[in-house]
Protein backbone atom coordinates (compact mmCIF):
# COMPACT_ATOMS: atom_id res chain seq x y z
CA UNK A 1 192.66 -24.41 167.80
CA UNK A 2 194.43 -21.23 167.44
CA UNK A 3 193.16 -18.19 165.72
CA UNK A 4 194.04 -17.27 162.12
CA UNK A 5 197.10 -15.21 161.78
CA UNK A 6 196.27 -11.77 160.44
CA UNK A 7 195.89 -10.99 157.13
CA UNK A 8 199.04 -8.32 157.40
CA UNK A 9 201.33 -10.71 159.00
CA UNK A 10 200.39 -13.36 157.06
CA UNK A 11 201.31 -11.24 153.69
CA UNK A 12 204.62 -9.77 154.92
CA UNK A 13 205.96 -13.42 156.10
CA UNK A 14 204.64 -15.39 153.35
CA UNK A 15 206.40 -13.08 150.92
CA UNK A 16 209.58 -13.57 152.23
CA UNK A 17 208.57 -17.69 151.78
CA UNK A 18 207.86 -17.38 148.26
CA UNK A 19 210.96 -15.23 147.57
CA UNK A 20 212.77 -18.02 149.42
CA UNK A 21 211.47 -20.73 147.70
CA UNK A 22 211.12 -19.23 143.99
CA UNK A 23 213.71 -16.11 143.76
CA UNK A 24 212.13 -12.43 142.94
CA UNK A 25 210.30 -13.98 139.73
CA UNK A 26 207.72 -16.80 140.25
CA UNK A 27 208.07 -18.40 136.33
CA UNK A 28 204.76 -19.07 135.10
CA UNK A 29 205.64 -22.62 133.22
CA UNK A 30 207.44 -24.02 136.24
CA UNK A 31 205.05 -23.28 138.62
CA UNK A 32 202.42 -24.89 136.58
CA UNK A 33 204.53 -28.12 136.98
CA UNK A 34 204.54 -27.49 140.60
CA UNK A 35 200.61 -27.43 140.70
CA UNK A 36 199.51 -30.84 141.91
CA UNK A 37 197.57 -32.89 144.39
CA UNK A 38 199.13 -36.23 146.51
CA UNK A 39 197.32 -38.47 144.15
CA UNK A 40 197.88 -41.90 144.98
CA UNK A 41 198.36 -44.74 141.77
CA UNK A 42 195.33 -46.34 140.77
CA UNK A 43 197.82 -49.23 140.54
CA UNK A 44 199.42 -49.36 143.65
CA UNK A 45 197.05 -47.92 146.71
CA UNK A 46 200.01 -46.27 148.68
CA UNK A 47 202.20 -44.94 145.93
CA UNK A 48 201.86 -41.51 144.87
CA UNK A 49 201.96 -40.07 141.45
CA UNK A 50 204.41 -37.16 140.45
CA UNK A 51 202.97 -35.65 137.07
CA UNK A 52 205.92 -33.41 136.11
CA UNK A 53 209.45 -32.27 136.86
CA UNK A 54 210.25 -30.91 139.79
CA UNK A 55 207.67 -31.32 142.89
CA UNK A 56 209.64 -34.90 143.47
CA UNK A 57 211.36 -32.78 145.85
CA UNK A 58 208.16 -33.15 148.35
CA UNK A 59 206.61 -35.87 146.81
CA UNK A 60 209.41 -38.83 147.17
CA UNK A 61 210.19 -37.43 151.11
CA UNK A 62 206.33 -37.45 152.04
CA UNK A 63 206.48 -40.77 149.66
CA UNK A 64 209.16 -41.76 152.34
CA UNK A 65 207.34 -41.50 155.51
CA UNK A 66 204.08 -43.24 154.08
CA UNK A 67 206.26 -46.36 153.32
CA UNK A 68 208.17 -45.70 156.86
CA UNK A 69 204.78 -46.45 158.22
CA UNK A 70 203.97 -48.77 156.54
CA UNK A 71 207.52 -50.71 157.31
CA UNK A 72 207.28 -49.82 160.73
CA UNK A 73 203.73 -51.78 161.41
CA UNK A 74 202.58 -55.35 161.66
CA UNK A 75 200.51 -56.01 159.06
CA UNK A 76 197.93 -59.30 159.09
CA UNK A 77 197.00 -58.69 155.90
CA UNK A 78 198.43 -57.66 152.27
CA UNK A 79 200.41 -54.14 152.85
CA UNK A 80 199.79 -53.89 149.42
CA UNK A 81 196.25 -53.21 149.78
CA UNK A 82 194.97 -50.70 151.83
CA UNK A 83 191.48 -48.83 151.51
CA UNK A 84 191.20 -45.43 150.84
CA UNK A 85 190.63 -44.29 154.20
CA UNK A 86 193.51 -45.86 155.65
CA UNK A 87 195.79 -44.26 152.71
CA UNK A 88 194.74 -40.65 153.49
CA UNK A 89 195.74 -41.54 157.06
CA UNK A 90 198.78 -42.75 156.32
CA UNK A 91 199.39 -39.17 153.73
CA UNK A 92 198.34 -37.33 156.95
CA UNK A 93 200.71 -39.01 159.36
CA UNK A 94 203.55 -38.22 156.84
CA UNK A 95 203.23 -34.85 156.74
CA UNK A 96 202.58 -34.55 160.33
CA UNK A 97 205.75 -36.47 160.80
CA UNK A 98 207.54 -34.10 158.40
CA UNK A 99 206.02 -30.75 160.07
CA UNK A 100 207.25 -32.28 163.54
CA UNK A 101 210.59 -32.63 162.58
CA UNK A 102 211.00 -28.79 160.74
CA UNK A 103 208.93 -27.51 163.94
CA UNK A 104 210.70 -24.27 164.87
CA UNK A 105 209.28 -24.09 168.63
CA UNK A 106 206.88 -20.91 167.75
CA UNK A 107 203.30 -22.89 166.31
CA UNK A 108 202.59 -25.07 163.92
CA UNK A 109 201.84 -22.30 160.49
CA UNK A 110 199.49 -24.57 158.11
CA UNK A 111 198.88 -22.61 154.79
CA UNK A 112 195.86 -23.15 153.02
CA UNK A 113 193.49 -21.32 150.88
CA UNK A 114 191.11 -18.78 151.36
CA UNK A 115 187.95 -20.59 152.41
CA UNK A 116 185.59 -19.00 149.62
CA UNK A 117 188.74 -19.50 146.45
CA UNK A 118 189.66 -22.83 147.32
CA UNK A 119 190.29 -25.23 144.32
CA UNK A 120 187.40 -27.40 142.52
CA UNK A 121 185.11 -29.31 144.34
CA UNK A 122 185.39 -32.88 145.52
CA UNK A 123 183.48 -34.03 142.37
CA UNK A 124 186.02 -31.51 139.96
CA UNK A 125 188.95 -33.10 141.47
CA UNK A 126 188.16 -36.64 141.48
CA UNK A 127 187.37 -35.67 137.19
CA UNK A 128 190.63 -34.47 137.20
CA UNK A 129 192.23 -37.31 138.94
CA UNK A 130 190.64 -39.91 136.46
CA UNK A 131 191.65 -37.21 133.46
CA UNK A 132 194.94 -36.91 134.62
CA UNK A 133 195.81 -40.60 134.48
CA UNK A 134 195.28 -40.97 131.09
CA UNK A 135 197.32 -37.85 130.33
CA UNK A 136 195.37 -35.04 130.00
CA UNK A 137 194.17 -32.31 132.86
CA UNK A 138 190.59 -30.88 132.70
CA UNK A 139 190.96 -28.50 135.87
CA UNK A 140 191.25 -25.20 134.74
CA UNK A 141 194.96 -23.91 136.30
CA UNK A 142 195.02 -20.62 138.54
CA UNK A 143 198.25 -18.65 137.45
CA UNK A 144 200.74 -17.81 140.40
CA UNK A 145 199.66 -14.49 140.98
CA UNK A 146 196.23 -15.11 141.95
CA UNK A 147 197.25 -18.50 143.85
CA UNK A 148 199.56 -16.07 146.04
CA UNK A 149 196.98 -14.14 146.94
CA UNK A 150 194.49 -16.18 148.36
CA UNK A 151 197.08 -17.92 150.70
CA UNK A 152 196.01 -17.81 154.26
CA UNK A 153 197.44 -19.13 157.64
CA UNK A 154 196.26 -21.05 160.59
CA UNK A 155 198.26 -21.61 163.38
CA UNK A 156 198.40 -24.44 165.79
CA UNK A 157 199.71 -25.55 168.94
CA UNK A 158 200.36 -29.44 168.72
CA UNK A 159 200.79 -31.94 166.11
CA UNK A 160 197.49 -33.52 166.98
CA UNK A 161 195.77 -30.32 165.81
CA UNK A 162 197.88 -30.59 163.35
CA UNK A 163 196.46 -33.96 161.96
CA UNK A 164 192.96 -32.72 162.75
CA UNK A 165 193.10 -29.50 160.52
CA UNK A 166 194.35 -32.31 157.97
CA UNK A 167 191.75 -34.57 158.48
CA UNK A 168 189.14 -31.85 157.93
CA UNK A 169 190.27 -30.92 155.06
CA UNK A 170 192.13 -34.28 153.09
CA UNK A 171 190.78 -33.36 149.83
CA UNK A 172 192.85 -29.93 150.24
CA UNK A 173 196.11 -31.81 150.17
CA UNK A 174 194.55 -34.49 147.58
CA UNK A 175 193.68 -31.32 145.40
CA UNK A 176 195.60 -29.03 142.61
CA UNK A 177 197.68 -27.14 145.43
CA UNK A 178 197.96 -29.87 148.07
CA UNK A 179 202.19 -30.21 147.56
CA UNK A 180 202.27 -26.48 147.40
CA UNK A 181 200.43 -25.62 150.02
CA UNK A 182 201.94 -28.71 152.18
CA UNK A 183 205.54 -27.21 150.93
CA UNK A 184 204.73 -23.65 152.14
CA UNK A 185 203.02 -25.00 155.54
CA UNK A 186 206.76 -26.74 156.09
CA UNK A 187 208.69 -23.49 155.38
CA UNK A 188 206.43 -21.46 157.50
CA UNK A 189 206.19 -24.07 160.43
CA UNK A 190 210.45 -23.87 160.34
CA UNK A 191 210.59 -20.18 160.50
CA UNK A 192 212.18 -17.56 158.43
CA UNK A 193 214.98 -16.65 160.71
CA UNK A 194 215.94 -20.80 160.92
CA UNK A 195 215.29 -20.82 157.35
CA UNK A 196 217.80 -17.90 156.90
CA UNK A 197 220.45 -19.46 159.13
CA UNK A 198 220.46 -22.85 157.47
CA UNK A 199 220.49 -21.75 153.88
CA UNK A 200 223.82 -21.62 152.43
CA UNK A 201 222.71 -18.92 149.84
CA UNK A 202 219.38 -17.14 150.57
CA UNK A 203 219.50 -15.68 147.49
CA UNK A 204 219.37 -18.72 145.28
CA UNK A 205 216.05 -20.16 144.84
CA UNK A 206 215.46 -22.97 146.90
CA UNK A 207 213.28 -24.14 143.42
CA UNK A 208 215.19 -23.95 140.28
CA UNK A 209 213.56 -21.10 137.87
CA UNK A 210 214.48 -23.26 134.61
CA UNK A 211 213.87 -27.06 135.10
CA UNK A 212 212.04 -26.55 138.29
CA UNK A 213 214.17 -28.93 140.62
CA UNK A 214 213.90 -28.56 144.40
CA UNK A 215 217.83 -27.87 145.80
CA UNK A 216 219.37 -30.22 148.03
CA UNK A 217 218.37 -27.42 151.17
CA UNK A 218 214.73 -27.93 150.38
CA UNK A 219 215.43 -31.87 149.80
CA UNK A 220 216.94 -32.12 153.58
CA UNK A 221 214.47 -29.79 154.91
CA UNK A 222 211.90 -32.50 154.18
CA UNK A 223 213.63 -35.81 154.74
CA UNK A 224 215.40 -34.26 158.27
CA UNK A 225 213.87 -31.06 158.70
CA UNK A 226 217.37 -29.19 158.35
CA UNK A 227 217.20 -27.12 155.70
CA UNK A 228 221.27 -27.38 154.99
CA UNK A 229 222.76 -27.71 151.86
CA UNK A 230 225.65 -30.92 152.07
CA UNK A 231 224.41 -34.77 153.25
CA UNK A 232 227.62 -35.46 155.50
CA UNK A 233 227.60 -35.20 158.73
CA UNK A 234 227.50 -32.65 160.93
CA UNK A 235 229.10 -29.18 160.18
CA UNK A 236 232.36 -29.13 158.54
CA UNK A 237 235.18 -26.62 158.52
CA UNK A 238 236.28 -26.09 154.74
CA UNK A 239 238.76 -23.58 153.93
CA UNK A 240 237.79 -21.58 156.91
CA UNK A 241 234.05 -21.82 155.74
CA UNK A 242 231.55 -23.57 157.89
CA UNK A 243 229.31 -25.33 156.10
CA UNK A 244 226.50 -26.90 157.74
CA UNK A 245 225.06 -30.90 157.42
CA UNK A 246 222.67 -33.25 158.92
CA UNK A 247 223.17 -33.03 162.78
CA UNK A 248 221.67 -36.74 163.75
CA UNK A 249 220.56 -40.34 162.76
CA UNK A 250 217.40 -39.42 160.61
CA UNK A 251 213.95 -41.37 160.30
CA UNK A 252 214.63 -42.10 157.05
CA UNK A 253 217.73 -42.19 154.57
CA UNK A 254 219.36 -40.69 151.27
CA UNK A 255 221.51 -42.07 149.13
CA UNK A 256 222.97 -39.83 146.25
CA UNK A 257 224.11 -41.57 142.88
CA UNK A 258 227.04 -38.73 142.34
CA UNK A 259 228.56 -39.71 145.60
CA UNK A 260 230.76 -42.23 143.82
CA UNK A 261 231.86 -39.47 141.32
CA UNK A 262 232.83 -37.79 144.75
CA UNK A 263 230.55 -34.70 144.01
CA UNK A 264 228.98 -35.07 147.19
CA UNK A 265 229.36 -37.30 150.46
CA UNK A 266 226.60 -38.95 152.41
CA UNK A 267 227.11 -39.32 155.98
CA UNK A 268 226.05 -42.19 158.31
CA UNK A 269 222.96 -40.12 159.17
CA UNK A 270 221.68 -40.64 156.37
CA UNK A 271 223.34 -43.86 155.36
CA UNK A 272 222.07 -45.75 158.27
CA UNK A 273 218.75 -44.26 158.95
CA UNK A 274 216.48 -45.53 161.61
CA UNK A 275 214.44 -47.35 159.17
CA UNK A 276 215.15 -49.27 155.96
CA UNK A 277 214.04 -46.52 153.81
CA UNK A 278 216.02 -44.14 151.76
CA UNK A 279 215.45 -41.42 149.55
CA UNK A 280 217.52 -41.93 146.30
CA UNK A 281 218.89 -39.17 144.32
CA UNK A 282 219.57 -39.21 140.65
CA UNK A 283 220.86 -35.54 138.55
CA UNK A 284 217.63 -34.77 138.11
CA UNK A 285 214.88 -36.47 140.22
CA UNK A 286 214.28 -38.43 143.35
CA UNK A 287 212.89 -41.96 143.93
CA UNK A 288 212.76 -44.28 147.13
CA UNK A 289 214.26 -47.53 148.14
CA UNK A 290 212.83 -49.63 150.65
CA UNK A 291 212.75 -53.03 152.92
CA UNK A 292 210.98 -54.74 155.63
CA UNK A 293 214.20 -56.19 156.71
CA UNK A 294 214.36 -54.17 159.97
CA UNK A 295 218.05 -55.29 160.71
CA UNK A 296 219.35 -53.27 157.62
CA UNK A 297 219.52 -50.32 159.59
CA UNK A 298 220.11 -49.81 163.50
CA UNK A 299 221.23 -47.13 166.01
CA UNK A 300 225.04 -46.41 165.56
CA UNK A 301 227.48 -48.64 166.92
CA UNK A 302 230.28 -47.70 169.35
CA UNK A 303 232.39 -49.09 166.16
CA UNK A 304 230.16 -46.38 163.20
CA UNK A 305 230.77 -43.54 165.80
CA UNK A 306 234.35 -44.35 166.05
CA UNK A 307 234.40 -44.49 162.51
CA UNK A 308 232.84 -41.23 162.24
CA UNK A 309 234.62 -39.51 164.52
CA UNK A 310 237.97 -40.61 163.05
CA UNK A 311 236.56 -39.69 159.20
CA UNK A 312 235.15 -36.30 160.78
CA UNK A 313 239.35 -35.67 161.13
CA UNK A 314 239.80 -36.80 157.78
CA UNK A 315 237.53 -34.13 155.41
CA UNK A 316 239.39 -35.15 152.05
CA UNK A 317 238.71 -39.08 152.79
CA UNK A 318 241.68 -40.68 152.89
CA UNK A 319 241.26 -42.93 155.25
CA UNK A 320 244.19 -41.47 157.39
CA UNK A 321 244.72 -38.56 160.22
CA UNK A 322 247.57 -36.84 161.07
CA UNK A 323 249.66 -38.37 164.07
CA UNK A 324 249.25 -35.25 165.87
CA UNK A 325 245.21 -35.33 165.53
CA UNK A 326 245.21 -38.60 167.54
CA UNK A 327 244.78 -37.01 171.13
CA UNK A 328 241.61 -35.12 169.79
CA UNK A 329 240.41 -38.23 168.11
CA UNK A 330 240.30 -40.39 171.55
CA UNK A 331 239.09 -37.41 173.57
CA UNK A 332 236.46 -37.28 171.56
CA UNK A 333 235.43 -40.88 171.62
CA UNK A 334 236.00 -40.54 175.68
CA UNK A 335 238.96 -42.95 175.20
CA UNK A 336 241.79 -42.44 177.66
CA UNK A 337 243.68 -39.33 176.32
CA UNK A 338 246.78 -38.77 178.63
CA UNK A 339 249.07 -37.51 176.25
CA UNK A 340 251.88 -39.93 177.89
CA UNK A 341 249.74 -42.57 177.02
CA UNK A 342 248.56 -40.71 173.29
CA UNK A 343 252.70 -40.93 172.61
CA UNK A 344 252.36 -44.36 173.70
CA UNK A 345 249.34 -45.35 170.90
CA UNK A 346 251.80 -42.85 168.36
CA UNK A 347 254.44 -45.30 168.07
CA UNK A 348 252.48 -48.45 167.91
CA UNK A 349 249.73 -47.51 165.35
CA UNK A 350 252.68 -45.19 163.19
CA UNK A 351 255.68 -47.54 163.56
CA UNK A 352 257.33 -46.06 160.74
CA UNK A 353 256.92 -42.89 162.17
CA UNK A 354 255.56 -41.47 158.82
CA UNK A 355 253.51 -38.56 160.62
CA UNK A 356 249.98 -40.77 159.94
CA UNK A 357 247.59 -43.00 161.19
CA UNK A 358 245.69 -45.55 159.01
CA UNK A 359 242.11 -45.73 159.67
CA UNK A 360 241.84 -49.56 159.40
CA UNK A 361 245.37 -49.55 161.87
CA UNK A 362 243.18 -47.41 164.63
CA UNK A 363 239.88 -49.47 164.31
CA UNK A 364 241.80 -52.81 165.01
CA UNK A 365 243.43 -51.29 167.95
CA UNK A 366 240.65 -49.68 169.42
CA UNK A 367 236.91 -51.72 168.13
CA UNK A 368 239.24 -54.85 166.97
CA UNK A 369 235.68 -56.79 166.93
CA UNK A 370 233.14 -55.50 164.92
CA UNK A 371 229.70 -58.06 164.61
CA UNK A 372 228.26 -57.16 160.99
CA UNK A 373 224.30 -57.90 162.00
CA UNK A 374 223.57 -56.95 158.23
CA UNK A 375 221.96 -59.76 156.44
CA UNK A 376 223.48 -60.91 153.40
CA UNK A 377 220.56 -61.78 151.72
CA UNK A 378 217.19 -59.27 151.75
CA UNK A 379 214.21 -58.38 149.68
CA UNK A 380 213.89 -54.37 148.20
CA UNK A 381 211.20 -52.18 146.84
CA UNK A 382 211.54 -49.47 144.45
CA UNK A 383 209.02 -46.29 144.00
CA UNK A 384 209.14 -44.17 141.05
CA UNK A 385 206.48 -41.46 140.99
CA UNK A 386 206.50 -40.69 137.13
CA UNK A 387 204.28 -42.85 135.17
CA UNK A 388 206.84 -42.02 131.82
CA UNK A 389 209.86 -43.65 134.06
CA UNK A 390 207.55 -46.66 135.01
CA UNK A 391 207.16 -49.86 132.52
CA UNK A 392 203.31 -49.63 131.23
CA UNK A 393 203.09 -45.95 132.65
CA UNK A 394 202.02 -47.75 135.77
CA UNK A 395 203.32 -46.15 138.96
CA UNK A 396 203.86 -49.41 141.21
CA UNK A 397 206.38 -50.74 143.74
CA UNK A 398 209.40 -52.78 142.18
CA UNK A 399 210.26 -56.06 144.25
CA UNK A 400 214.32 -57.45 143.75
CA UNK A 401 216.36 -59.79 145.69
CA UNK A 402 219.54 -58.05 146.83
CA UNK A 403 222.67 -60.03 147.60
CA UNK A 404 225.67 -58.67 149.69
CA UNK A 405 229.02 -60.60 147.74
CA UNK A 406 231.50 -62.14 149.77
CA UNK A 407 234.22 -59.70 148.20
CA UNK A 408 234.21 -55.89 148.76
CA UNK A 409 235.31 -55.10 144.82
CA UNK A 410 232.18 -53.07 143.40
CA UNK A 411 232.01 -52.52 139.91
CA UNK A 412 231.04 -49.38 138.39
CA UNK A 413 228.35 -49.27 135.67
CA UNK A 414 227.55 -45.95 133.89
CA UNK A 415 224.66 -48.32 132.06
CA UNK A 416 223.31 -49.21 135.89
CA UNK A 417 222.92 -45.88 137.72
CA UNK A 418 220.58 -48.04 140.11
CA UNK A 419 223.15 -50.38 141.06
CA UNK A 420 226.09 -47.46 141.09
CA UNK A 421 223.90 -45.37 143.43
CA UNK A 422 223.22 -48.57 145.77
CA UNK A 423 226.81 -49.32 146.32
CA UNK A 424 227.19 -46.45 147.46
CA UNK A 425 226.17 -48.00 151.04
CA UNK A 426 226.32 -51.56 150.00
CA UNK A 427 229.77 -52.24 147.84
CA UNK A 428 229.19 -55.92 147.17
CA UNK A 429 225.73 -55.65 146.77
CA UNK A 430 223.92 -57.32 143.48
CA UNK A 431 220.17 -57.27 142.69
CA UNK A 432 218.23 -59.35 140.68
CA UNK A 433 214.53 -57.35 139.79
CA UNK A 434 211.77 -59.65 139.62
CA UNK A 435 210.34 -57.83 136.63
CA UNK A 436 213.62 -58.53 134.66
CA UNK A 437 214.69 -54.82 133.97
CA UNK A 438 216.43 -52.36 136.67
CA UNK A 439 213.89 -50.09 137.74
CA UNK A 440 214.67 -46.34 136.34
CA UNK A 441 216.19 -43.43 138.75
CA UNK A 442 214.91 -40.93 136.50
């Protein structure tokens, strides 16, 4: 392994991280709600338990990957019930997985505590895991200051050293710091000066200094490891601004319940990640959706890139181009682009000559045939990490059978922001919850 980074440089660089991720004042009461282990449900082995506002941020992305993995492998037994040891490998390989991804090509930065002020003992923190579930916290809290300042660095060359440091020390991430000290070990492993070009607005907290909320930058940093602010794809061109998005097909997914009130849109990356599991975003916290049903998701179609590509020509979504934006559209597809034969195409998808071209008019003309491969019938899971938004304060998965309808009509229901947020990749899509009630966002 690589040496410690020095004391100096470690101070300087980690300064401008905090200042990043908190602004120029660290509040006392929010960081206290930021002050927690990965501590899995006594209810449900793999699920982890968010406390308080806020730290959903990195818990329901590192929540992500552990299901991912969990998706991703054969299992001969229940997947429902995994031993201890197995769990902390799987809450290793997910933050390994999310380090990889925000790796900035320098090392591997893994923030932990000084060795001789680390937090309680193995036999403190399992008290305060058993306290905790009932409610109430028997660890005494370090305030921010003094956290800060025991903060050290190790640097490493691979991700396997990465996992080792990890597996020497699981109870560090189990413990009062471990999603802080994970959270930092991200930033740091990105880089300041990628951090810097990413973020829209360095100068807004990447954590919010009243309620404590991560901002969408942080939330993409750890589902992609692109710390951008927008979910669409790519960067787009608005009003002679450039403002950045997710640059590829991502491991796993986000769905955003304000998309259908058009605050926000989620591209394809995200839509249709590589497997069935997606990050769901409420106002004001974040949750994850899941399946086995591998054929939910797939690599992108020569039909979804030609859709993208067209809608990347068409920022206010209206399902339209400009005539004259047709030549660009095919060259960038690496359709034939002659402009004798772009005049051609002109006439025959605008007839009317009305200066446009219909989406649905290019798509038959070009990808006439389009094989849907998505069942219409599947089985979901839903995680919600705070005990108060769970039925019996029990953190567990939720199982429902989802339906895709025949008809493409969706129907909008302020009282189900579960099913709004859903149809926001699935349209027709109904869902019947086996425990009788619709599983809470918030």
């Amino acid at each position: 392994m690589a040496a410690n980074v020095s004391e100096n440089e470690t101070s300087e660089e980690l300064k401008e991280i905090i200042k990043l991720m908190w602004g120029n004042n660290v509040k006392e009461d929010v960081f206290q709600r930021w002050t927690q282990g990965f501590h899995f449900s006594a209810d449900e082995p793999t699920a982890l338990v968010q406390w308080e506002g806020g730290p959903c941020a990195v818990l329901a992305p590192v929540q992500a990957f552990i299901i991912k993995s969990l998706v991703s492998e054969t299992w001969t037994s229940n997947w429902r019930e995994v031993e201890a040891e197995r769990v902390n490998r799987l809450l290793i390989r997910a933050a390994c997985e999310i380090l990889c991804q925000a790796y900035g090509g320098q090392k591997y930065r893994l923030v932990h505590m000084n060795d001789q002020e680390q937090s309680p003992n193995s036999e403190a923190a399992d008290q305060n895991v058993n306290s905790t579930e009932t409610g109430v916290t028997s660890e005494p809290r370090l305030d921010h200051t003094y956290f800060h300042s025991q903060l050290r660095v190790h640097s490493v060359d691979s991700s396997d050293e990465v996992e080792a440091f990890y597996l020497e020390r699981i109870q560090m991430l189990r413990e009062t710091f471990g999603v802080l000290l994970f959270l930092y070990s991200v930033m740091y492993t990105k880089g300041l000066e990628q951090l810097n070009t990413e973020v829209t607005d360095v100068g807004e907290p990447m954590i919010d200094g009243e309620y404590g909320y991560g901002s969408q930058c942080l939330i993409n940093l750890m589902i992609t490891g692109r710390a951008v602010a927008h979910v669409w794809n790519h960067d787009q061109d608005v009003g002679g601004l450039k403002l950045r998005g997710i640059d590829k097909q991502s491991a796993v997914g986000f769905l955003a319940l304000l998309e259908h009130l058009r605050y926000c849109e989620v591209g394809s990356f995200l839509k249709n990640p590589m497997n069935p599991v997606w990050v769901l975003g409420s106002e004001t916290h974040l949750t994850v959706l899941f399946s086995f049903e591998k054929q939910l998701v797939s690599a992108e179609t020569p039909t979804e890139v030609a859709r993208r590509v067209f809608k990347s020509f068409d920022p206010e979504g209206n399902n339209f181009i400009s005539s004259d934006l047709l030549q660009d559209v095919l060259s960038m597809l690496s359709l034939v682009s002659d402009p004798e034969y772009v005049e051609i195409m002109k006439k025959k998808l605008d007839p009317d000559n009305l200066g446009i071209i219909l989406l649905s008019a290019f798509m038959d003309e070009f990808f006439p045939e389009e094989t849907i491969s998505v069942p219409d019938t599947f089985t979901l899971f839903h995680y919600n990490g705070l005990p108060r938004s769970c039925p019996n304060n029990k953190v567990v998965y939720h199982e429902g059978s989802a339906v895709l309808l025949e008809c493409n009509m969706k129907c909008v229901l302020d009282s189900n922001p579960m099913l709004t947020c859903l149809q926001t990749k699935w349209p027709s899509i109904e869902v019947r919850w086996l425990s009788g009630s619709t599983p809470s966002l918030n």
